[in-house]
PDB file of N, CA and C in Angstrom:
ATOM      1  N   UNK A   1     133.387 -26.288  43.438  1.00  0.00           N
ATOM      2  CA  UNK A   1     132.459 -27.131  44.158  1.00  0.00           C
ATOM      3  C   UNK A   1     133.201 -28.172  45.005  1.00  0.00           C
ATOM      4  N   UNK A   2     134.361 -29.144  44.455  1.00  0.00           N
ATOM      5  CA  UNK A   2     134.829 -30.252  45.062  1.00  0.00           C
ATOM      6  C   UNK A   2     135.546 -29.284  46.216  1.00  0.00           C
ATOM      7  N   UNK A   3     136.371 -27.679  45.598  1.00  0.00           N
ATOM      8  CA  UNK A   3     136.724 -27.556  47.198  1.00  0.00           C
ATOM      9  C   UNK A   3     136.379 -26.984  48.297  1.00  0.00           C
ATOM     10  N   UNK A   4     134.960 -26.355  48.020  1.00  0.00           N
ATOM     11  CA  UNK A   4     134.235 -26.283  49.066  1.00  0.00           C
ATOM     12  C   UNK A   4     133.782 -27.870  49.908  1.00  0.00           C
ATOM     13  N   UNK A   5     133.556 -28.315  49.335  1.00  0.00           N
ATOM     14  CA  UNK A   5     133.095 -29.882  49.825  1.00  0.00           C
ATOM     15  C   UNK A   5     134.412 -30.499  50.846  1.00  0.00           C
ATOM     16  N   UNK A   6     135.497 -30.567  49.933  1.00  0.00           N
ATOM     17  CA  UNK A   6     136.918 -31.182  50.484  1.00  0.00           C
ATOM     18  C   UNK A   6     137.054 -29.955  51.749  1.00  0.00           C
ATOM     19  N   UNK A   7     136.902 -28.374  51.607  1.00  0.00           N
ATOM     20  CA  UNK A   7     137.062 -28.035  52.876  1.00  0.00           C
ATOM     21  C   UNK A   7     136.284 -28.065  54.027  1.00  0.00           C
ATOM     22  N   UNK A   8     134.901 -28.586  53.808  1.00  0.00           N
ATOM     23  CA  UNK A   8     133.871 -28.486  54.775  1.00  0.00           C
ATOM     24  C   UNK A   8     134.241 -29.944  55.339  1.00  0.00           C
ATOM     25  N   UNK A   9     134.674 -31.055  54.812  1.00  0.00           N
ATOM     26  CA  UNK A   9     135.169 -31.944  55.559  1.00  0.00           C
ATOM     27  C   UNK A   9     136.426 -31.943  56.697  1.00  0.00           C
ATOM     28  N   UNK A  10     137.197 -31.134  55.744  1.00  0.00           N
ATOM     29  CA  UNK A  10     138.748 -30.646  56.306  1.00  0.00           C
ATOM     30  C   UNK A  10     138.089 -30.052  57.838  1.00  0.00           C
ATOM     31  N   UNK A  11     137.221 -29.117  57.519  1.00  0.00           N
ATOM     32  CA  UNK A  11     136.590 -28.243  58.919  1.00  0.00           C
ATOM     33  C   UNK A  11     135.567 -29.550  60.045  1.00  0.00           C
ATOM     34  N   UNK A  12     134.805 -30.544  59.545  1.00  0.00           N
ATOM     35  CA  UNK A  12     134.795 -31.102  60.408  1.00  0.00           C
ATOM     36  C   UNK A  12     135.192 -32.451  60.960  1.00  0.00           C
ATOM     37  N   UNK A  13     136.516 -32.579  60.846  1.00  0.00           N
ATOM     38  CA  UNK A  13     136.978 -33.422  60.957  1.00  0.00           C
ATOM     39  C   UNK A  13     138.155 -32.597  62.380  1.00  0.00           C
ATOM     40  N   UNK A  14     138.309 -31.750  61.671  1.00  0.00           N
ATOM     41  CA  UNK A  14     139.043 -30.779  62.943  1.00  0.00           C
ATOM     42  C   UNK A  14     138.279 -30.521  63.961  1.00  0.00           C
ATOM     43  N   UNK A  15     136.793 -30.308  64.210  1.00  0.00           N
ATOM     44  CA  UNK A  15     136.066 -30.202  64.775  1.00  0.00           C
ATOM     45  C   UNK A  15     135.739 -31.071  65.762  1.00  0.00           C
ATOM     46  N   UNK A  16     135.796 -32.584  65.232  1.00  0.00           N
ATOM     47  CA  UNK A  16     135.614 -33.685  65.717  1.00  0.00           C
ATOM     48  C   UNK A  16     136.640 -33.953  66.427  1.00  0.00           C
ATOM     49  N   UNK A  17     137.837 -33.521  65.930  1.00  0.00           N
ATOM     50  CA  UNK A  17     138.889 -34.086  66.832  1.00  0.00           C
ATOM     51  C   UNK A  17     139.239 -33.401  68.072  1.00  0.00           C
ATOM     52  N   UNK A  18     139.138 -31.811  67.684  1.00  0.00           N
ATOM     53  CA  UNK A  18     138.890 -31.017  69.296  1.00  0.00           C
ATOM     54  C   UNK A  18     138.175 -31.566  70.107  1.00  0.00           C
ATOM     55  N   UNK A  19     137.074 -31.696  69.719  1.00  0.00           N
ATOM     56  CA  UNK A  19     135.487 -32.343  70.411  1.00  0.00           C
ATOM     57  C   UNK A  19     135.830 -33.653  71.327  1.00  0.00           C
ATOM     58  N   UNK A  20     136.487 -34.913  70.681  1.00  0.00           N
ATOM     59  CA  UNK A  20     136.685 -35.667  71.268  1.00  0.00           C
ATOM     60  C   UNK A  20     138.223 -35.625  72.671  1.00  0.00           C
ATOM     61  N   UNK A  21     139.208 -34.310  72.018  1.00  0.00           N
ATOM     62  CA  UNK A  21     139.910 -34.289  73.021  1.00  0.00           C
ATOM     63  C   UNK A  21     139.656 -33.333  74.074  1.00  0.00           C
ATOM     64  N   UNK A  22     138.489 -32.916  73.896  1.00  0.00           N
ATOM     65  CA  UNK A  22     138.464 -31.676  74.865  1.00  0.00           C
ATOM     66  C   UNK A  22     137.684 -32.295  75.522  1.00  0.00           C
ATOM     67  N   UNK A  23     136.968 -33.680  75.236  1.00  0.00           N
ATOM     68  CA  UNK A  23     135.767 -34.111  76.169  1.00  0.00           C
ATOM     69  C   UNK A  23     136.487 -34.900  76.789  1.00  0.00           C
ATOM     70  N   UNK A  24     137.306 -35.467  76.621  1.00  0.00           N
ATOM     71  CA  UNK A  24     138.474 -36.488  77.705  1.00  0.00           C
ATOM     72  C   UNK A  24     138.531 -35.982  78.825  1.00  0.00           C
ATOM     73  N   UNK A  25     137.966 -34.834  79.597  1.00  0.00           N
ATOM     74  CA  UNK A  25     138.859 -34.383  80.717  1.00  0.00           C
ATOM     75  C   UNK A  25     139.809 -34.356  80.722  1.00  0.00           C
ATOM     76  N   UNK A  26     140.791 -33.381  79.609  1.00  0.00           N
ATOM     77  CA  UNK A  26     141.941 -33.202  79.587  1.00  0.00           C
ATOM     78  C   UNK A  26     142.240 -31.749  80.257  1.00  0.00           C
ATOM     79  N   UNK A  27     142.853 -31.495  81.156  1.00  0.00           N
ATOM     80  CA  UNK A  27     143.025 -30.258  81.581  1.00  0.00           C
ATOM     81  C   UNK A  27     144.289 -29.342  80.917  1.00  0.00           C
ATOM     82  N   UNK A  28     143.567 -28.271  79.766  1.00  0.00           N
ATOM     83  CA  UNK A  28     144.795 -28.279  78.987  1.00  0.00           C
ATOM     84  C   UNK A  28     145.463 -27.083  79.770  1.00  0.00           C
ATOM     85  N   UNK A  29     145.288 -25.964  80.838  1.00  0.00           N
ATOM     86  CA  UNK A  29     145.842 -25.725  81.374  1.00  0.00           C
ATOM     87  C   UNK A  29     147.443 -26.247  82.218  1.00  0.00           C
ATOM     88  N   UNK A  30     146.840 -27.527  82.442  1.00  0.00           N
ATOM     89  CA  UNK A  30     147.873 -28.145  83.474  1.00  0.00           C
ATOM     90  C   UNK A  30     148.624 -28.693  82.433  1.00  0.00           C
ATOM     91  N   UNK A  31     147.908 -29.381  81.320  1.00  0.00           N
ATOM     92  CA  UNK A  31     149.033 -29.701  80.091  1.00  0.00           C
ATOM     93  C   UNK A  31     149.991 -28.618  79.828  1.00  0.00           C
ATOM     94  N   UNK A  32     149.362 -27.002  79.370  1.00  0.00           N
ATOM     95  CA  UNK A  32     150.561 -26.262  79.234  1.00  0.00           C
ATOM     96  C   UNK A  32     151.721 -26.269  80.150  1.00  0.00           C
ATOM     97  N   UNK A  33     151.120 -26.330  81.765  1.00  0.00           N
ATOM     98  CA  UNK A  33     152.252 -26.314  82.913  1.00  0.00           C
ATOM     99  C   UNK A  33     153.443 -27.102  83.227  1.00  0.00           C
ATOM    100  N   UNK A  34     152.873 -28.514  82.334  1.00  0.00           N
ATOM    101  CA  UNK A  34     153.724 -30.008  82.162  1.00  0.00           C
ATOM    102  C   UNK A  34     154.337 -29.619  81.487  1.00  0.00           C
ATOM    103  N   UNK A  35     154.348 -29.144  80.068  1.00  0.00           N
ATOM    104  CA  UNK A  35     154.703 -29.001  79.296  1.00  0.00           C
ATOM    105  C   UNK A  35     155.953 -27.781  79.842  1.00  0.00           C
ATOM    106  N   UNK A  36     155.555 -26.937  80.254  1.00  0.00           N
ATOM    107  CA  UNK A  36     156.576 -25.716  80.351  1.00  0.00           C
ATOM    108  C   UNK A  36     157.369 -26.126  81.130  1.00  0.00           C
ATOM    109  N   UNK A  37     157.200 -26.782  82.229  1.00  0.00           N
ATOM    110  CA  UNK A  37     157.798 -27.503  83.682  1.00  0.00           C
ATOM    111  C   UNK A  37     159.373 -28.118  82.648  1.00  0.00           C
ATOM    112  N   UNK A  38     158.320 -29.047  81.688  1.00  0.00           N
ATOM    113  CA  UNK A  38     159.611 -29.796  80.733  1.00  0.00           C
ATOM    114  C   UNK A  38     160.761 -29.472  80.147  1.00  0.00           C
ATOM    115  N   UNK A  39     160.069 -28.176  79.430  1.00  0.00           N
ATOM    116  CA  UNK A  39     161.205 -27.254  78.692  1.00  0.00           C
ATOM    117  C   UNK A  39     162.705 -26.911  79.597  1.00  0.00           C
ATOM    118  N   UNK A  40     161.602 -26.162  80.761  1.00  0.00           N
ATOM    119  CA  UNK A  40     163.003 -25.515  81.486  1.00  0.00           C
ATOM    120  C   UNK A  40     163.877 -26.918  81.898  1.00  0.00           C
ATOM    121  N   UNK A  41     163.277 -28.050  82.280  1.00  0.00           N
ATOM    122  CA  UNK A  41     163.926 -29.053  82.948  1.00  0.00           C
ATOM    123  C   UNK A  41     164.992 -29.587  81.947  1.00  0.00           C
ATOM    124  N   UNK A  42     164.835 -29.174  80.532  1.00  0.00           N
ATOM    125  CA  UNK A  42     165.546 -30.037  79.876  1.00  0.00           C
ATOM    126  C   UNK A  42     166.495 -28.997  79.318  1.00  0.00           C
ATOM    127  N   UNK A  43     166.318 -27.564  79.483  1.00  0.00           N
ATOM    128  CA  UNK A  43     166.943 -26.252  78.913  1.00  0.00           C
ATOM    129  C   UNK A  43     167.956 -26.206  79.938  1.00  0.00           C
ATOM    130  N   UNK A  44     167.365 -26.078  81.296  1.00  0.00           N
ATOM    131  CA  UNK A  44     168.731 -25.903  82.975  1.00  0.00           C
ATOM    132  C   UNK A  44     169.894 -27.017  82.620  1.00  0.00           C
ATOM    133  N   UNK A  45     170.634 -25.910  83.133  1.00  0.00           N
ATOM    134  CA  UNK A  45     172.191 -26.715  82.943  1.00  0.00           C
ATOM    135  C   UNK A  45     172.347 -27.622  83.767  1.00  0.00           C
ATOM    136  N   UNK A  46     172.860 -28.393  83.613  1.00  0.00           N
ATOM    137  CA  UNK A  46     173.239 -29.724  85.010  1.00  0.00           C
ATOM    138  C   UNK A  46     174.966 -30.302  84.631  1.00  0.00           C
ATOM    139  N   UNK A  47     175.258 -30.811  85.331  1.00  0.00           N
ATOM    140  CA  UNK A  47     176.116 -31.620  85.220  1.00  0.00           C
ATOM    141  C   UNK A  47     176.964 -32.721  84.328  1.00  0.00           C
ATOM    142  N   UNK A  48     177.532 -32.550  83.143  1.00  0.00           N
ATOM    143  CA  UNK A  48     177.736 -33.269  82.197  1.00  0.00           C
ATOM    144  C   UNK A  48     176.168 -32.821  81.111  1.00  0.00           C
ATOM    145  N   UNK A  49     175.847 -32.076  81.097  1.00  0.00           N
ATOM    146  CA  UNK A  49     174.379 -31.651  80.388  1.00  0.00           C
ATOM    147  C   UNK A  49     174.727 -30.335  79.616  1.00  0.00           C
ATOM    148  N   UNK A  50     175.099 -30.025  78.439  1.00  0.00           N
ATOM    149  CA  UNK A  50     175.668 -28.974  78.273  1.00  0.00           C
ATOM    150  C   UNK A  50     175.275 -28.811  76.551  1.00  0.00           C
ATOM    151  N   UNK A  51     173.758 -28.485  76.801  1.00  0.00           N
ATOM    152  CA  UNK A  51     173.293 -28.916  74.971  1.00  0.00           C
ATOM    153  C   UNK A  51     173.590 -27.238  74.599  1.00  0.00           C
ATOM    154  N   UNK A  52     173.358 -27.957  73.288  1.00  0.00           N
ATOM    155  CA  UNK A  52     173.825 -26.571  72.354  1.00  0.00           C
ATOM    156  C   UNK A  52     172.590 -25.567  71.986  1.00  0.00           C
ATOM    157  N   UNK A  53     173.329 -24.844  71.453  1.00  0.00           N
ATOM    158  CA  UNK A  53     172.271 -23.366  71.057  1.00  0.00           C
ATOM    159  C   UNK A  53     171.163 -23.574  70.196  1.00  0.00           C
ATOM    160  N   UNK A  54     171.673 -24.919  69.329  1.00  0.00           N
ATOM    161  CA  UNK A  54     171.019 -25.092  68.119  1.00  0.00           C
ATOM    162  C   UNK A  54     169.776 -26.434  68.851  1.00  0.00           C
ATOM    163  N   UNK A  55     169.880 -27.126  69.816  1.00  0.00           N
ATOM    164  CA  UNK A  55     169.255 -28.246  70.702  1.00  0.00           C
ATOM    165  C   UNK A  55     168.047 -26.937  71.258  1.00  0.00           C
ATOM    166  N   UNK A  56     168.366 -26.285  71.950  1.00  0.00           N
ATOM    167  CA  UNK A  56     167.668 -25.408  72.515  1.00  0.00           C
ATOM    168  C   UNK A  56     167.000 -24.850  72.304  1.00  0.00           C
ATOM    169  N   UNK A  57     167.023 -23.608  70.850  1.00  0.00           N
ATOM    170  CA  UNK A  57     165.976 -23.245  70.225  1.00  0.00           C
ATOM    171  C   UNK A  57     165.029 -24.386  69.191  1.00  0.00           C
ATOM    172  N   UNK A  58     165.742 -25.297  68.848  1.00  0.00           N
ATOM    173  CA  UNK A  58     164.608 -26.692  68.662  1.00  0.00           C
ATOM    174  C   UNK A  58     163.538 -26.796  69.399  1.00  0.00           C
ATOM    175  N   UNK A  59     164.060 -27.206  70.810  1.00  0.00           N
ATOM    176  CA  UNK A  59     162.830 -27.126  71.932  1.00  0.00           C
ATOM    177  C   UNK A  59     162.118 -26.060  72.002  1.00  0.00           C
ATOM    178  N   UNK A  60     162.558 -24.640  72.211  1.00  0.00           N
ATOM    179  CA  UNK A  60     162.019 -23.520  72.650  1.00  0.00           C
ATOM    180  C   UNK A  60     160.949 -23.702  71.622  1.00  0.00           C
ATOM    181  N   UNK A  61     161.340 -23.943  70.304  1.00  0.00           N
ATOM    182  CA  UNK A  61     160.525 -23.549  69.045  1.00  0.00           C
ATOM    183  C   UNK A  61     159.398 -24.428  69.336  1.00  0.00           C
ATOM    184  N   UNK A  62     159.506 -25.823  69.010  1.00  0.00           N
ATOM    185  CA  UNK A  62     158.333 -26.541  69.289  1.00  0.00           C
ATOM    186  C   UNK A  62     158.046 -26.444  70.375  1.00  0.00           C
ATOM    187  N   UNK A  63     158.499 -25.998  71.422  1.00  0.00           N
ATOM    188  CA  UNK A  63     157.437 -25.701  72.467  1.00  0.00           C
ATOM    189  C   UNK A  63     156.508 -24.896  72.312  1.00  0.00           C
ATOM    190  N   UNK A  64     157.055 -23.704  71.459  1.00  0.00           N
ATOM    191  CA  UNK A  64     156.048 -22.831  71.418  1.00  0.00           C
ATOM    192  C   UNK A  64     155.145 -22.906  70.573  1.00  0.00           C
ATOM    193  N   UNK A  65     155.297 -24.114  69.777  1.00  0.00           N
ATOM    194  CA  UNK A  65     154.392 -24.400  68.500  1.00  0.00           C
ATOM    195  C   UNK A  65     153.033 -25.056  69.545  1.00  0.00           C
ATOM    196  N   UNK A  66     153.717 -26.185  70.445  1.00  0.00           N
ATOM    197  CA  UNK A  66     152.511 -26.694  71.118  1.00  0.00           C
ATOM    198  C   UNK A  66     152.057 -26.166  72.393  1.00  0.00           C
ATOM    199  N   UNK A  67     152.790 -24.596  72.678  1.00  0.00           N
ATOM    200  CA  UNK A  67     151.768 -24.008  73.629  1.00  0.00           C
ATOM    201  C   UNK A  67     150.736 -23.375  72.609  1.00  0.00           C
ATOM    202  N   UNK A  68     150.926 -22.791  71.724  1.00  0.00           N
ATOM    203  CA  UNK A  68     150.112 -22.142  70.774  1.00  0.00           C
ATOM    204  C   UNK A  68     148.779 -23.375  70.725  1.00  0.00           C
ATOM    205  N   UNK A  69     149.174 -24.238  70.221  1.00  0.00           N
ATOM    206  CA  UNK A  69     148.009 -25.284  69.988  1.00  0.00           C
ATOM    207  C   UNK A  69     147.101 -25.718  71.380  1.00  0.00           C
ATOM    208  N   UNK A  70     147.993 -25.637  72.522  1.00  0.00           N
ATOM    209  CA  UNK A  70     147.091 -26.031  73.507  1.00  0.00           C
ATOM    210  C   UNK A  70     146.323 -24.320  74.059  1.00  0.00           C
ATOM    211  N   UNK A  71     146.333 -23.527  73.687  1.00  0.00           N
ATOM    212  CA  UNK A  71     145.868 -22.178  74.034  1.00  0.00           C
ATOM    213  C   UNK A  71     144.649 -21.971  72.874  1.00  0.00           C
ATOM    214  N   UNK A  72     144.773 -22.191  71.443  1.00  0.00           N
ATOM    215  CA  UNK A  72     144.027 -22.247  70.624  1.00  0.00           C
ATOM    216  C   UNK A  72     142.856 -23.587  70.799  1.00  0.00           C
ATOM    217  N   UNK A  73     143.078 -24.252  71.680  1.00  0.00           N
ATOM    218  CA  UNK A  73     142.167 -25.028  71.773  1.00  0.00           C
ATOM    219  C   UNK A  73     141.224 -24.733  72.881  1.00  0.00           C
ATOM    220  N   UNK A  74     142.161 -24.594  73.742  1.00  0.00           N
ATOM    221  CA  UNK A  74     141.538 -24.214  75.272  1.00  0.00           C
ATOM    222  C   UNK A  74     139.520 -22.623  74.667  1.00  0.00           C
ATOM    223  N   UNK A  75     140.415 -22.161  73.926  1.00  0.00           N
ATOM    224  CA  UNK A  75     139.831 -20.920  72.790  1.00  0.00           C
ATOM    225  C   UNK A  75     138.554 -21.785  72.156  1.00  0.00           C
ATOM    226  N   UNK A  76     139.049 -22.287  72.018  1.00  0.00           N
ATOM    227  CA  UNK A  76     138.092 -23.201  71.139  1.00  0.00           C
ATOM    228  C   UNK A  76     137.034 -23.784  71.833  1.00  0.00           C
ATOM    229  N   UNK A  77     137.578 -24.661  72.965  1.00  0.00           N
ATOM    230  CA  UNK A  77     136.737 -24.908  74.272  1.00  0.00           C
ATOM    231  C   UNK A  77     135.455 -24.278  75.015  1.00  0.00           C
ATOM    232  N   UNK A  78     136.256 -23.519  75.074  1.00  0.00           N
ATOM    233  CA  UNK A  78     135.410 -22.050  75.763  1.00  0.00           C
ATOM    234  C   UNK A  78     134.724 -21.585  74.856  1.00  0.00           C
ATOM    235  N   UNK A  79     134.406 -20.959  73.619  1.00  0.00           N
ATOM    236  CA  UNK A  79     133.439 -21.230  72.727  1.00  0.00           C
ATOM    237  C   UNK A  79     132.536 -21.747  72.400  1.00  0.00           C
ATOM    238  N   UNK A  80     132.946 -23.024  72.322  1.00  0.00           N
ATOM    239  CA  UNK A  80     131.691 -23.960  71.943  1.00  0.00           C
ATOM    240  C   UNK A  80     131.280 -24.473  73.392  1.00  0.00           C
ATOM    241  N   UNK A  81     131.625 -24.344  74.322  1.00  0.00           N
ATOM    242  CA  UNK A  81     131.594 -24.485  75.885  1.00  0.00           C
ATOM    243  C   UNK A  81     131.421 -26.123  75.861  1.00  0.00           C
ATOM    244  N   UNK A  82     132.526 -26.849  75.517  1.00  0.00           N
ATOM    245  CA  UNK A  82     132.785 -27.975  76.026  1.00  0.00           C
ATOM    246  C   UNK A  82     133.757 -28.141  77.137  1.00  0.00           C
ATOM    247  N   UNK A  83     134.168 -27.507  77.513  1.00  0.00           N
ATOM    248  CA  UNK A  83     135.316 -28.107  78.431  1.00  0.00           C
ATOM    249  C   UNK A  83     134.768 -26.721  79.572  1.00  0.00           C
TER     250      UNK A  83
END
């Protein structure tokens, strides 16, 4: 009983929080694009800039953790047709 209860909160509380960021006029498209724009900018080699293998897949990784999240939302969006 308590964890049906504890998860139906868990569920709208997640709910609420999509809800309120998806109603911001946040364009999460263009967020992914910022976002990707970033990666490469900080992955390209430059001049005295010469990060390591282990710096790199750090980024790659969480990048891809928070394209996943901004795609699963966008999903989410479109669903409940808020955004």
């Amino acid at each position: 009983m308590h964890t049906d209860f504890y998860q139906q909160r868990r569920d709208q509380a997640a709910f609420k929080l999509l809800k309120d960021f998806l109603n911001d006029d946040v364009d999460l498209v263009e967020l992914e694009h910022v976002l990707n724009d970033m990666l490469l900018h900080y992955l390209r080699p430059a001049h005295e800039w010469n990060i390591s293998r282990e710096h790199a897949l750090y980024a790659i990784d969480n990048s891809e953790i928070l394209m996943r999240l901004l795609r699963k939302m966008r999903e989410f969006g479109m669903k409940e047709e808020l955004i």
